[in-house]
C-alpha atoms as a PDB file:
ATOM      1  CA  UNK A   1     -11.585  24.895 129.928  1.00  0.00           C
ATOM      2  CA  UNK A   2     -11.063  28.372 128.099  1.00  0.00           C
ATOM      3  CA  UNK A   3     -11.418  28.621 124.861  1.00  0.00           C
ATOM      4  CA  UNK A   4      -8.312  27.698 122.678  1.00  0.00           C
ATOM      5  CA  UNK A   5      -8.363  29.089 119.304  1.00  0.00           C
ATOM      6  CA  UNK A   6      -4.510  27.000 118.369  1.00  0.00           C
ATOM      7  CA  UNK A   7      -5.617  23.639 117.153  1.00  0.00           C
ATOM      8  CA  UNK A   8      -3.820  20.446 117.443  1.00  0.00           C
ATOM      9  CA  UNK A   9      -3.895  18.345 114.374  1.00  0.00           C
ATOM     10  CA  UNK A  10      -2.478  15.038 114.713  1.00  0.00           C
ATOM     11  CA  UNK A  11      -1.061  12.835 112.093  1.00  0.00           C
ATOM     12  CA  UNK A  12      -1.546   9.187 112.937  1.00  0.00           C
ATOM     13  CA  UNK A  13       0.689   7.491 110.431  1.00  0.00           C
ATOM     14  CA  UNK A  14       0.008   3.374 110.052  1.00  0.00           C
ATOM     15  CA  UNK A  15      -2.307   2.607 112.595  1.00  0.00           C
ATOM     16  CA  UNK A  16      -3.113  -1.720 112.889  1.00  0.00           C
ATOM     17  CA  UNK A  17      -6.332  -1.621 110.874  1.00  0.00           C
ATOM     18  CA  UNK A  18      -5.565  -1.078 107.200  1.00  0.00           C
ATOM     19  CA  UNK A  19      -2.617  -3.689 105.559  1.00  0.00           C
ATOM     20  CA  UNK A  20      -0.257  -3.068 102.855  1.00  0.00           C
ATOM     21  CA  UNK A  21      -2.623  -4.124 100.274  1.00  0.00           C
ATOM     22  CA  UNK A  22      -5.055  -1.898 100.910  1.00  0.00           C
ATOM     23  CA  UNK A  23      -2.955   1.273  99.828  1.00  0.00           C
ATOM     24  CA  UNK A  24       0.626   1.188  98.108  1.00  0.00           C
ATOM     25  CA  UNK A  25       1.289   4.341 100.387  1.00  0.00           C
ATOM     26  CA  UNK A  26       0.680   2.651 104.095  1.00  0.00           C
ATOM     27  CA  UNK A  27       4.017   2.964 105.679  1.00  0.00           C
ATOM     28  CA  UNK A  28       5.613  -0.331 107.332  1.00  0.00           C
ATOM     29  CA  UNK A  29       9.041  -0.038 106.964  1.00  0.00           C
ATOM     30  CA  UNK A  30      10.563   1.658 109.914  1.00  0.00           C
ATOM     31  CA  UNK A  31      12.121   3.975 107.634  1.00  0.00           C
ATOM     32  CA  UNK A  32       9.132   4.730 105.988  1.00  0.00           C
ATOM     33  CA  UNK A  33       7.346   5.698 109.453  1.00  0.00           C
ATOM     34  CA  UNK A  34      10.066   8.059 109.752  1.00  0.00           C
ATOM     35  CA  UNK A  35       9.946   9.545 107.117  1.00  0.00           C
ATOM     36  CA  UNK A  36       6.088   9.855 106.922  1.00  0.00           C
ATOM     37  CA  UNK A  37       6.500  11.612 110.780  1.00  0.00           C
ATOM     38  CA  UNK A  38       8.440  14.125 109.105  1.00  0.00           C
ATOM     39  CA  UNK A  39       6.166  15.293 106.053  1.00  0.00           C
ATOM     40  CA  UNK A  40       3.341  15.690 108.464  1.00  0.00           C
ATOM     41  CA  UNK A  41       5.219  17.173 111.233  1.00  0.00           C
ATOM     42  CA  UNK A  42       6.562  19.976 108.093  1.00  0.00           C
ATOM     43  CA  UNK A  43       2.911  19.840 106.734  1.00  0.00           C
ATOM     44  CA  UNK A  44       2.004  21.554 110.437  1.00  0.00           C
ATOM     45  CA  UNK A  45       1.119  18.054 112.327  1.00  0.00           C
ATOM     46  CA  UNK A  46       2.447  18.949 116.142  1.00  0.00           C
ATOM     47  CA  UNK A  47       1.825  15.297 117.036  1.00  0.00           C
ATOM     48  CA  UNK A  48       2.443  12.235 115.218  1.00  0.00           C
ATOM     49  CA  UNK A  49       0.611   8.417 116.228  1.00  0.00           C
ATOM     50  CA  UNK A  50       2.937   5.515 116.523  1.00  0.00           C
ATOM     51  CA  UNK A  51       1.988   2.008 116.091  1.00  0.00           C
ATOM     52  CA  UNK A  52       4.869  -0.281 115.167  1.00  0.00           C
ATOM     53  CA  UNK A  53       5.355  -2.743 112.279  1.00  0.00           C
ATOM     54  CA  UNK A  54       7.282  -6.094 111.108  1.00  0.00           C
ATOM     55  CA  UNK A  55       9.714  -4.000 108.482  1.00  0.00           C
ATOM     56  CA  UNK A  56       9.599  -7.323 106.490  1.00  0.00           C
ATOM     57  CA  UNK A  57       5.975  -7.931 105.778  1.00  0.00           C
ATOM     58  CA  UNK A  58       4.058  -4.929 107.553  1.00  0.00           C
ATOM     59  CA  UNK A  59       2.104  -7.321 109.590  1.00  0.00           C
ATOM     60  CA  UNK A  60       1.239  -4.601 113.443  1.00  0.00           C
ATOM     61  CA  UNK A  61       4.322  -5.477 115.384  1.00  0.00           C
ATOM     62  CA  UNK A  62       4.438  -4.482 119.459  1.00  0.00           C
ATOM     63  CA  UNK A  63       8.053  -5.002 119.291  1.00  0.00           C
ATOM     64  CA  UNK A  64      10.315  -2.643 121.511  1.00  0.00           C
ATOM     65  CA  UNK A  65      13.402  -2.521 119.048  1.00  0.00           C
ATOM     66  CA  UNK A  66      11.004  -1.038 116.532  1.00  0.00           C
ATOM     67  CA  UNK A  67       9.160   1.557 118.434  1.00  0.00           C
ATOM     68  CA  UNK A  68      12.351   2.596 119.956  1.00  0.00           C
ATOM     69  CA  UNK A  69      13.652   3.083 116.077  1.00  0.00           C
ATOM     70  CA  UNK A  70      11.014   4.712 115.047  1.00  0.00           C
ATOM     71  CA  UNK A  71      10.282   7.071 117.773  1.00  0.00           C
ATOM     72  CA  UNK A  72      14.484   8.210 118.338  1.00  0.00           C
ATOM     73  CA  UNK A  73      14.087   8.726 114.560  1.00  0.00           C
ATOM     74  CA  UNK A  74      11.226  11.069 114.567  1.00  0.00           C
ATOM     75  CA  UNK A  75      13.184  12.886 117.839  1.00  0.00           C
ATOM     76  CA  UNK A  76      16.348  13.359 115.979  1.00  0.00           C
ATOM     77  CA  UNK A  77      14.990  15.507 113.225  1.00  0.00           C
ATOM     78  CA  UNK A  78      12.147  17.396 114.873  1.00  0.00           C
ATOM     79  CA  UNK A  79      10.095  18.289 118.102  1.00  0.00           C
ATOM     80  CA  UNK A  80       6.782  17.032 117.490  1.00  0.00           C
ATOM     81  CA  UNK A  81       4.994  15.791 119.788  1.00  0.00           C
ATOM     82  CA  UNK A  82       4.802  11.183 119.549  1.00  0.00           C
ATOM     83  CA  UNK A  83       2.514   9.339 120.648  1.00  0.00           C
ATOM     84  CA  UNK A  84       3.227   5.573 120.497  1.00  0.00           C
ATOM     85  CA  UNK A  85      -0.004   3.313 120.893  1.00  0.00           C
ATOM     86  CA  UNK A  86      -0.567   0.951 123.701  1.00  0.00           C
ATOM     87  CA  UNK A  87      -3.272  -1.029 122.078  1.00  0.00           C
ATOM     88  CA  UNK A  88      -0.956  -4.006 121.628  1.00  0.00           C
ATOM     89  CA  UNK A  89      -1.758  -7.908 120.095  1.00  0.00           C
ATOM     90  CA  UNK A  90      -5.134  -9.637 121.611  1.00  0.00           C
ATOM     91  CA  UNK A  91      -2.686 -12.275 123.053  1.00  0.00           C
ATOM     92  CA  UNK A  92      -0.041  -9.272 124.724  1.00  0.00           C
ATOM     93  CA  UNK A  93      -1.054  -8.792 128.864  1.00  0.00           C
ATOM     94  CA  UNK A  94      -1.503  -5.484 129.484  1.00  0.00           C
ATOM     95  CA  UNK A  95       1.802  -5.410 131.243  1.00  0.00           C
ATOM     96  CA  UNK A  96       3.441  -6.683 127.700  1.00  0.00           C
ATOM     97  CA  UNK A  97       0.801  -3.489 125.857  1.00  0.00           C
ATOM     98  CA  UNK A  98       2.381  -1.277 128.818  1.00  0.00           C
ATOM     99  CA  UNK A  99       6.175  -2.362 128.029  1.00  0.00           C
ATOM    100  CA  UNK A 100       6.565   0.754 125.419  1.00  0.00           C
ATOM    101  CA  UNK A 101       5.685   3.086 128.193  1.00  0.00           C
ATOM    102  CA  UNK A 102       7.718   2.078 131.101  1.00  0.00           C
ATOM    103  CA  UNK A 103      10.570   1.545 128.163  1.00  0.00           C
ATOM    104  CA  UNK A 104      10.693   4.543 126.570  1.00  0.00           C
ATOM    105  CA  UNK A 105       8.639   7.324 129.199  1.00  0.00           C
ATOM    106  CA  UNK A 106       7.426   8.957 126.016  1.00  0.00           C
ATOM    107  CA  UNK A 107       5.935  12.941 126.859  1.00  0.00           C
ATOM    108  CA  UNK A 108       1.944  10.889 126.036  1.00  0.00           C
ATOM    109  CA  UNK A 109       0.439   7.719 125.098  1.00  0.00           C
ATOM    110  CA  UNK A 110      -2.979   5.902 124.396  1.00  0.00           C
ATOM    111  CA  UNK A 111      -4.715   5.042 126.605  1.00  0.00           C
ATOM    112  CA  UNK A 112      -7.939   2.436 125.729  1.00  0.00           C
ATOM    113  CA  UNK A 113     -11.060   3.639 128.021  1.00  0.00           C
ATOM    114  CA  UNK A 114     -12.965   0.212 127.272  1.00  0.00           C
ATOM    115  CA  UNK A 115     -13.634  -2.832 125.700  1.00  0.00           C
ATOM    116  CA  UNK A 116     -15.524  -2.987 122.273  1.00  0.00           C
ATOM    117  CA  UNK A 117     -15.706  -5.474 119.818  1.00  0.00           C
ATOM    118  CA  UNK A 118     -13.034  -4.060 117.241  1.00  0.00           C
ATOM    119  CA  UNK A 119     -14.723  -5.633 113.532  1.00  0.00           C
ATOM    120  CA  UNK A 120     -12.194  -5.330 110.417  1.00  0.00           C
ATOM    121  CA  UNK A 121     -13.915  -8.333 108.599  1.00  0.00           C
ATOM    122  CA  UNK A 122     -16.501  -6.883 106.669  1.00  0.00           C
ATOM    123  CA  UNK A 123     -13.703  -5.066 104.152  1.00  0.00           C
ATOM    124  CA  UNK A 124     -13.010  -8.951 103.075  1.00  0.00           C
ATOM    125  CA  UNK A 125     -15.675  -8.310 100.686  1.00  0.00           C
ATOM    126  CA  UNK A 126     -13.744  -5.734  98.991  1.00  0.00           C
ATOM    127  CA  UNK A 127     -10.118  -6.938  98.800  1.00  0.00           C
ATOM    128  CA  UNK A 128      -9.785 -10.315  97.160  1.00  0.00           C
ATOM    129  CA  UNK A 129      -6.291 -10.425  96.475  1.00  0.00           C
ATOM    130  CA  UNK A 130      -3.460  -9.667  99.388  1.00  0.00           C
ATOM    131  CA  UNK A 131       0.102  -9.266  99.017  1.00  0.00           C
ATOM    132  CA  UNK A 132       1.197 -10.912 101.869  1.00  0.00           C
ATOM    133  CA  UNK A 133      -0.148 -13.985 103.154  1.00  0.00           C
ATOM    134  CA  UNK A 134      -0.564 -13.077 107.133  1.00  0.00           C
ATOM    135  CA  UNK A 135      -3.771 -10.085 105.774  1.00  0.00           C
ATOM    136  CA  UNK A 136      -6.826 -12.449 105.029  1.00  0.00           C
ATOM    137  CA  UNK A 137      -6.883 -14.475 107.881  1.00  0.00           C
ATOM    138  CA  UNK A 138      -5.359 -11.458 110.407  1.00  0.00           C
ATOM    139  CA  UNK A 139      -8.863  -9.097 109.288  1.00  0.00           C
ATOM    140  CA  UNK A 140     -10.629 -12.648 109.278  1.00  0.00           C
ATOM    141  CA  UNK A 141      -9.725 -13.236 112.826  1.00  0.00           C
ATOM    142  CA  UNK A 142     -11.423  -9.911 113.918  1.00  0.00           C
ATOM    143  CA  UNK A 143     -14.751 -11.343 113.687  1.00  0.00           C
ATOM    144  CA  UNK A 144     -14.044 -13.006 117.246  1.00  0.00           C
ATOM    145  CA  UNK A 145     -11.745  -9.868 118.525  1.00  0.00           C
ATOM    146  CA  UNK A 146     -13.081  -8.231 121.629  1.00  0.00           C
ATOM    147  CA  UNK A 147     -10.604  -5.480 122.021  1.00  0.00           C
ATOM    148  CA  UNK A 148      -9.991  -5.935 126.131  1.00  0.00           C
ATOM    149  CA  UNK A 149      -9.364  -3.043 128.256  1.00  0.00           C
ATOM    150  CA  UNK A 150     -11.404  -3.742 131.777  1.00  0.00           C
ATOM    151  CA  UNK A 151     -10.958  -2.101 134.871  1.00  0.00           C
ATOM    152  CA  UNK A 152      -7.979  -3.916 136.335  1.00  0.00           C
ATOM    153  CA  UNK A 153      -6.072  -3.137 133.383  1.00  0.00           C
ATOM    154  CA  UNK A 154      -6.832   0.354 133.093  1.00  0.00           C
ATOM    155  CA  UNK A 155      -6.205   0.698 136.251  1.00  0.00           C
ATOM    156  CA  UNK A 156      -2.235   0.025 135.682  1.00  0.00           C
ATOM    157  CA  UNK A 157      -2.126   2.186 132.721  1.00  0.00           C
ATOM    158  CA  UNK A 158      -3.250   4.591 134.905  1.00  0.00           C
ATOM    159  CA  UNK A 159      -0.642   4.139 137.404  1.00  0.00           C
ATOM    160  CA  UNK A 160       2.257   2.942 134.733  1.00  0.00           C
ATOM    161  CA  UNK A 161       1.664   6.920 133.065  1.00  0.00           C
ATOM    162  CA  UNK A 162       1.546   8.315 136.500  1.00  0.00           C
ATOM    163  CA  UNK A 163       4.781   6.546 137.376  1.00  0.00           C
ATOM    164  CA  UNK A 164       6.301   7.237 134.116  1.00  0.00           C
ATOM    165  CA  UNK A 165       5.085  11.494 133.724  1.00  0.00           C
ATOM    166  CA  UNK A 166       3.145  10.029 130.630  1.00  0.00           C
ATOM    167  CA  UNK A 167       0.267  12.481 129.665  1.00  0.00           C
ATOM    168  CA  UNK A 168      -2.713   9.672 128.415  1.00  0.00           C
ATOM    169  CA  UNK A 169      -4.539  10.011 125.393  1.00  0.00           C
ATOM    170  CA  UNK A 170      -7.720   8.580 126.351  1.00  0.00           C
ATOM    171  CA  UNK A 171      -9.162   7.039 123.774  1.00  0.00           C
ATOM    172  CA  UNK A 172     -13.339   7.012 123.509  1.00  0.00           C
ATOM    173  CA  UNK A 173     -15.064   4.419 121.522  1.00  0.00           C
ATOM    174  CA  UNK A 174     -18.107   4.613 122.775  1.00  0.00           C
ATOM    175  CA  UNK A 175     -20.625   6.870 125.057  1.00  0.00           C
ATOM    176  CA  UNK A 176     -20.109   4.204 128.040  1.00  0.00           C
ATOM    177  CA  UNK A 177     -16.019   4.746 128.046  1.00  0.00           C
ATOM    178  CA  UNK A 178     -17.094   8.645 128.928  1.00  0.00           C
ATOM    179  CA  UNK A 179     -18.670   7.057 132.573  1.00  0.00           C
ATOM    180  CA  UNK A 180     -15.235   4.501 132.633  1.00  0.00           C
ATOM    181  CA  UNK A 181     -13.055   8.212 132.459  1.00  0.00           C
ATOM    182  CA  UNK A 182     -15.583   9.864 135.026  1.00  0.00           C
ATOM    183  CA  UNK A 183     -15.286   6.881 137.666  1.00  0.00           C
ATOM    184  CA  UNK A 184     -11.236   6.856 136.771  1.00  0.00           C
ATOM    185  CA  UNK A 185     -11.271  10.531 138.214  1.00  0.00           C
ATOM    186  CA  UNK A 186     -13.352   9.350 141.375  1.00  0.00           C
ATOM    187  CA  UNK A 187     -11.195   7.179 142.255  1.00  0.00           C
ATOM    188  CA  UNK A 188      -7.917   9.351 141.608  1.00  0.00           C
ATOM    189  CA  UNK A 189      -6.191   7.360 138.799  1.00  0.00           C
ATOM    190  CA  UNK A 190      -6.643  10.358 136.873  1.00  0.00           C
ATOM    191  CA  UNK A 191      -6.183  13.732 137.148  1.00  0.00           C
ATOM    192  CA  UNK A 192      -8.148  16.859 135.493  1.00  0.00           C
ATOM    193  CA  UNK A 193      -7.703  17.961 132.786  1.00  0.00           C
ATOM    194  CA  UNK A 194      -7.897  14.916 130.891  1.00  0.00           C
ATOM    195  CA  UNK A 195      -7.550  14.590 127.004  1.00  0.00           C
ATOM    196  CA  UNK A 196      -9.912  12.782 125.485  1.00  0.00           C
ATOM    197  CA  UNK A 197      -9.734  11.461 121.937  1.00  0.00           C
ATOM    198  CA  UNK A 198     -13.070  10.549 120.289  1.00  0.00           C
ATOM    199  CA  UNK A 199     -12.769   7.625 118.010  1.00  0.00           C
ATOM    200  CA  UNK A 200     -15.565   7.127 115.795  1.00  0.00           C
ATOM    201  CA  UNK A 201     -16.995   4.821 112.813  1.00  0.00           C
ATOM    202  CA  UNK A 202     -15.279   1.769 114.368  1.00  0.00           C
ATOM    203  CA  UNK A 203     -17.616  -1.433 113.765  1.00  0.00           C
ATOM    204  CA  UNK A 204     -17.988  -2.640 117.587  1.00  0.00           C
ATOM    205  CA  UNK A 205     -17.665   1.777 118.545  1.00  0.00           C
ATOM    206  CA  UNK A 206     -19.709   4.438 117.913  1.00  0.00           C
ATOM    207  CA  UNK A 207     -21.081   5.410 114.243  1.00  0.00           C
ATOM    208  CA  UNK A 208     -19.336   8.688 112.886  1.00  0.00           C
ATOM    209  CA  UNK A 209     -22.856  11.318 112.620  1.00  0.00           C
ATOM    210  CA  UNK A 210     -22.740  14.652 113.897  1.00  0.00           C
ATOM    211  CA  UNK A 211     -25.590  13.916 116.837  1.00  0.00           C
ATOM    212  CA  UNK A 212     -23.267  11.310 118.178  1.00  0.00           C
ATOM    213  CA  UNK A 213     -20.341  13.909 118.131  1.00  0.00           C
ATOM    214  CA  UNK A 214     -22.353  16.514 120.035  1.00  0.00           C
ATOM    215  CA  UNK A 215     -23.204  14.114 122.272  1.00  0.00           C
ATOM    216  CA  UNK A 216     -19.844  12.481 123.482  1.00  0.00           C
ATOM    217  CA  UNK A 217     -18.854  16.306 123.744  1.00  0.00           C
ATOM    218  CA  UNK A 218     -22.161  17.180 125.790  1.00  0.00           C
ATOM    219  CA  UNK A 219     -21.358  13.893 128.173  1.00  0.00           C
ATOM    220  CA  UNK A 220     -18.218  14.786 128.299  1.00  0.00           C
ATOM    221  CA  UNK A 221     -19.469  18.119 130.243  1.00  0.00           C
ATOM    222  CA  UNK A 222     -21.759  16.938 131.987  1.00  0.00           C
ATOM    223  CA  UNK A 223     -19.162  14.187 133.307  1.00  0.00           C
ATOM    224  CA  UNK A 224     -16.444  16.400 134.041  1.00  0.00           C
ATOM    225  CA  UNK A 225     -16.923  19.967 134.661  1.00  0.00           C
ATOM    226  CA  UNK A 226     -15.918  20.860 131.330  1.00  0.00           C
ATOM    227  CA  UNK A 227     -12.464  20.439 132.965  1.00  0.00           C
ATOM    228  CA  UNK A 228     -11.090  18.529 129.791  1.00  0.00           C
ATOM    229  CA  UNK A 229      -9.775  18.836 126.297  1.00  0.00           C
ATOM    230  CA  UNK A 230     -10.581  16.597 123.403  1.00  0.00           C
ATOM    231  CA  UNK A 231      -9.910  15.854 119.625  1.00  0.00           C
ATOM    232  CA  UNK A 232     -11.733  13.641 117.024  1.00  0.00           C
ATOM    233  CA  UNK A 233     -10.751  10.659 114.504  1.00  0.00           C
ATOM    234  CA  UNK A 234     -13.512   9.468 112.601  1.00  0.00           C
ATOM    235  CA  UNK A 235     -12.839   6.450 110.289  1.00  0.00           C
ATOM    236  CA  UNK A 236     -12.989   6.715 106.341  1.00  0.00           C
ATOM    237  CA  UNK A 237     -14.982   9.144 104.770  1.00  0.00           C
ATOM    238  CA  UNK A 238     -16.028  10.722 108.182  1.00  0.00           C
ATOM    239  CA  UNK A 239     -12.835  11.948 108.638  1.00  0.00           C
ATOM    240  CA  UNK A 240     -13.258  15.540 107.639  1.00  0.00           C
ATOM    241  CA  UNK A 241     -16.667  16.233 108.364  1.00  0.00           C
ATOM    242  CA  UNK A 242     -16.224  15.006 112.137  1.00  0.00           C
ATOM    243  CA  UNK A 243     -13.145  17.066 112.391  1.00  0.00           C
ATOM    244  CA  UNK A 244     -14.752  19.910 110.662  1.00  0.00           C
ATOM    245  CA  UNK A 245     -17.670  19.935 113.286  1.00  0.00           C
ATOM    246  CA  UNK A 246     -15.054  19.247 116.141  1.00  0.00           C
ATOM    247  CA  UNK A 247     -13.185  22.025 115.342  1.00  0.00           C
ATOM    248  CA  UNK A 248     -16.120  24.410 115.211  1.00  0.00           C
ATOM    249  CA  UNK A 249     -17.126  22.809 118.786  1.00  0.00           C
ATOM    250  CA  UNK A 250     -13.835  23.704 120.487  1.00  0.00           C
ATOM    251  CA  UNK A 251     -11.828  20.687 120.166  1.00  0.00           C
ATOM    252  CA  UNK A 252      -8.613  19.446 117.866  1.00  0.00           C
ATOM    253  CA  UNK A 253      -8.661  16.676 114.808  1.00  0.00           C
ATOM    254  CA  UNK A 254      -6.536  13.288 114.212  1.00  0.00           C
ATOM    255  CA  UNK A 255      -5.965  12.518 110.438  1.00  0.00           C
ATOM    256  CA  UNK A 256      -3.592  10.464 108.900  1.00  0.00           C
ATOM    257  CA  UNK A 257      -3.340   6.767 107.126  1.00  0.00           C
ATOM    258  CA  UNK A 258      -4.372   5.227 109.956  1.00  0.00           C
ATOM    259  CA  UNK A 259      -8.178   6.365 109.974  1.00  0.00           C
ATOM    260  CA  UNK A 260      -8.807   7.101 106.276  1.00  0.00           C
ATOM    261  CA  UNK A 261      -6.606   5.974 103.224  1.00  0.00           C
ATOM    262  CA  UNK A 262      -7.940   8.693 100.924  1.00  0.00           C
ATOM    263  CA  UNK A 263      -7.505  12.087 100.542  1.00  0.00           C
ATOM    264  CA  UNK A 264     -11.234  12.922  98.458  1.00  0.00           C
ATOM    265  CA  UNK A 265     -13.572  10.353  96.838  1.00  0.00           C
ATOM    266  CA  UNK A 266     -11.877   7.867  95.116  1.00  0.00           C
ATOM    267  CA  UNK A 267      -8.179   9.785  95.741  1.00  0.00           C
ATOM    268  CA  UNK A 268      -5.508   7.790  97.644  1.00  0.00           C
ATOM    269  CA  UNK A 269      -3.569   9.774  99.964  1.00  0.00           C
ATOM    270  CA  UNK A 270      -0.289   9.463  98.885  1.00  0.00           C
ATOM    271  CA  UNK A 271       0.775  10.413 103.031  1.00  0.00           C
ATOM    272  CA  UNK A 272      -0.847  11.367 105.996  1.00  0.00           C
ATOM    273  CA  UNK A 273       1.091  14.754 105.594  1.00  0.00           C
ATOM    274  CA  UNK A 274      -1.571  15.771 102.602  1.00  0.00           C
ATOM    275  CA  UNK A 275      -4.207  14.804 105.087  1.00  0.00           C
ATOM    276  CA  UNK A 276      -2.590  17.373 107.441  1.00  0.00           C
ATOM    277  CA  UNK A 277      -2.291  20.464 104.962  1.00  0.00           C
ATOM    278  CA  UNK A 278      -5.532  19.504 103.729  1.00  0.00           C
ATOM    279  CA  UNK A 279      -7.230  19.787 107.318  1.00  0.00           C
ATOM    280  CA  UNK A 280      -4.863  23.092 107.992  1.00  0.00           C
ATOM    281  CA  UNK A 281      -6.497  24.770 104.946  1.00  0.00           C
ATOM    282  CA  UNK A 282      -9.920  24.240 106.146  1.00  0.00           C
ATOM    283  CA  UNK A 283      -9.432  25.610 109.609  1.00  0.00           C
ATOM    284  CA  UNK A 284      -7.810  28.435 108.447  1.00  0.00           C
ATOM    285  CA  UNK A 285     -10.657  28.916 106.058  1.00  0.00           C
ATOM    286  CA  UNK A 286     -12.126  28.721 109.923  1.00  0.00           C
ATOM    287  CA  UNK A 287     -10.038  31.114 111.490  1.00  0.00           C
ATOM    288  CA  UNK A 288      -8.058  28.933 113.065  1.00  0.00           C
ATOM    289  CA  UNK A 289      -4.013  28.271 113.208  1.00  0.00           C
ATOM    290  CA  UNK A 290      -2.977  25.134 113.556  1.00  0.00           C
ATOM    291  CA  UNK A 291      -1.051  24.873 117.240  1.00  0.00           C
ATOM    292  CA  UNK A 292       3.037  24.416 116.723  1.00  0.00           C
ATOM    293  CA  UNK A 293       4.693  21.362 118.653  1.00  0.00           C
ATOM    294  CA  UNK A 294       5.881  23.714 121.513  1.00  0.00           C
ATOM    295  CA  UNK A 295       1.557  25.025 122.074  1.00  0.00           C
ATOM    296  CA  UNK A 296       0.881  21.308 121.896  1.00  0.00           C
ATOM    297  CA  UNK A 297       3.156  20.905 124.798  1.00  0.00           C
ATOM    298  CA  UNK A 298       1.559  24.024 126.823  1.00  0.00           C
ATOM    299  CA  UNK A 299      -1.594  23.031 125.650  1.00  0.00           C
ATOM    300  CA  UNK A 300      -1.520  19.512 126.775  1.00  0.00           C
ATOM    301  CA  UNK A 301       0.309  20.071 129.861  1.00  0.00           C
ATOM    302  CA  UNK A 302       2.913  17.465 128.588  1.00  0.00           C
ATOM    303  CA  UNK A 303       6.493  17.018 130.522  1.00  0.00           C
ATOM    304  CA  UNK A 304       9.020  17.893 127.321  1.00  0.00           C
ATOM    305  CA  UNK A 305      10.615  15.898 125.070  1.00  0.00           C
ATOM    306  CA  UNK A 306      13.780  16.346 127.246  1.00  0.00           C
ATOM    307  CA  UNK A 307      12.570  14.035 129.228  1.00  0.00           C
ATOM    308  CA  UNK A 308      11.772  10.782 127.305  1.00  0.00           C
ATOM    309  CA  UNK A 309      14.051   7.705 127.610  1.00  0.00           C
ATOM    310  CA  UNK A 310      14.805   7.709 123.687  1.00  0.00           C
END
């Protein structure tokens, strides 16, 4: 790919790891979520992450009412770029993960390159007291979670976006996921250039260092011609240095509430939108600009908001 020097920062606002007691600023309330899309959209964000939640309780919610709120929201007071998530329950069928997508033909979505154990459980140690009663035993549960995305399934994501002009956000846990994309292209369920988004520090995924950054990126060559674009999310702490190092490698950053709750040591972000004007200052600092929703689009090859169903 030639080299782009407009960078696309992406604000991914809730996410389905952290819960409400965690941080008074995680947004549930469908409201909220629209209202956090906007800050980071006018912070500079030229795509925003969707994952849906119960208004009531904040508890991750796959329901179609509230992703179709939230993302006709976001539409009706700006043009960034949304990407709604397609990671789902453990008990949805990836037809029932895929319903958003047929649904609403949003402009891109994720899609999961692999399964992975997908650990929460270990951050019982360090929240005792929840407000609601559903958190304990939901980041309990994940002990046993294998986050399921074989072949069959990825398979009809593959032809659900094709059918649907849905750009995929291919999300990479792991080194292995890199081959899953690679044999994907062999077999023609996707097409080149793909987007790649590098997910790292996930307990069950790849740790967040800079040798295991270089060398998704260098697999990623060697895999595909080069003929791709990619951007980083690295959870907690990692999240600036790995975008940082991204950045200075050629590819685009993810921040928001959904990786990292904090803004510097022992600072809660109050929104993902000081996450965004905190990563704009840096590549600037860089010489970078960050890319506006409309590059995004060019950039991404993506199909125009003009032609969602929301």
């Amino acid at each position: 790919m030639k080299k782009i020097d407009k960078i696309i920062i992406t604000a991914a606002l809730t996410g389905s790891i952290h819960t409400p007691s965690m941080s008074e600023y995680l947004p549930f309330r469908t409201k909220d979520m629209i209202e956090e899309a906007i800050r980071s959209y006018n912070a500079g964000a030229a795509v925003v992450h969707v994952h849906g939640r119960n208004p009531e309780n904040g508890i991750p919610s796959s329901s179609g009412e509230v992703f179709k709120e939230i993302l006709s929201g976001i539409k009706a007071r700006s043009d960034v770029v949304i990407t709604p998530t397609t990671g789902g329950s453990s008990s949805m069928t990836p037809r029932e993960r895929l319903a958003v997508v047929r649904a609403l033909k949003p402009e891109m979505a994720t899609f999961n390159a692999g399964s992975l154990n997908f650990a929460l459980y270990p951050v019982l140690e360090k929240y005792k007291e929840f407000k609601y009663d559903w958190e304990e035993e939901y980041l309990k549960n994940t002990e046993s979670f294998i986050f399921s995305n074989h072949f069959e399934s990825l398979h009809l994501y593959s032809k659900t976006m094709i059918e649907t002009d849905t750009r995929p956000e291919i999300e990479i846990y792991d080194v292995g996921q890199i081959n899953n994309v690679a044999q994907l292209l062999k077999e023609g369920y996707l097409k080149k250039p793909v987007y790649l988004q590098y997910v790292m520090g996930i307990l069950g995924g790849i740790p967040a260092t800079t040798d295991n950054l270089l060398y998704m990126i260098r697999e990623s060559k060697r895999l595909m011609n080069e003929d791709f674009i990619w951007s980083v999310c690295a959870a907690g702490r990692f999240q600036f240095p790995m975008g940082v190092i991204n950045v200075l490698e050629g590819g685009f950053w993810r921040v928001g509430l959904e990786d990292n709750l904090y803004l510097e040591k022992g600072v809660l972000a109050k929104s993902s939108a000081e996450q965004v004007e905190k990563a704009i200052r840096i590549i600037r600092e860089l010489g970078y600009e960050p890319a506006t929703p409309a590059e995004a689009r060019e950039i991404l090859q993506l199909k125009g908001v003009d032609k969602v169903n929301y």
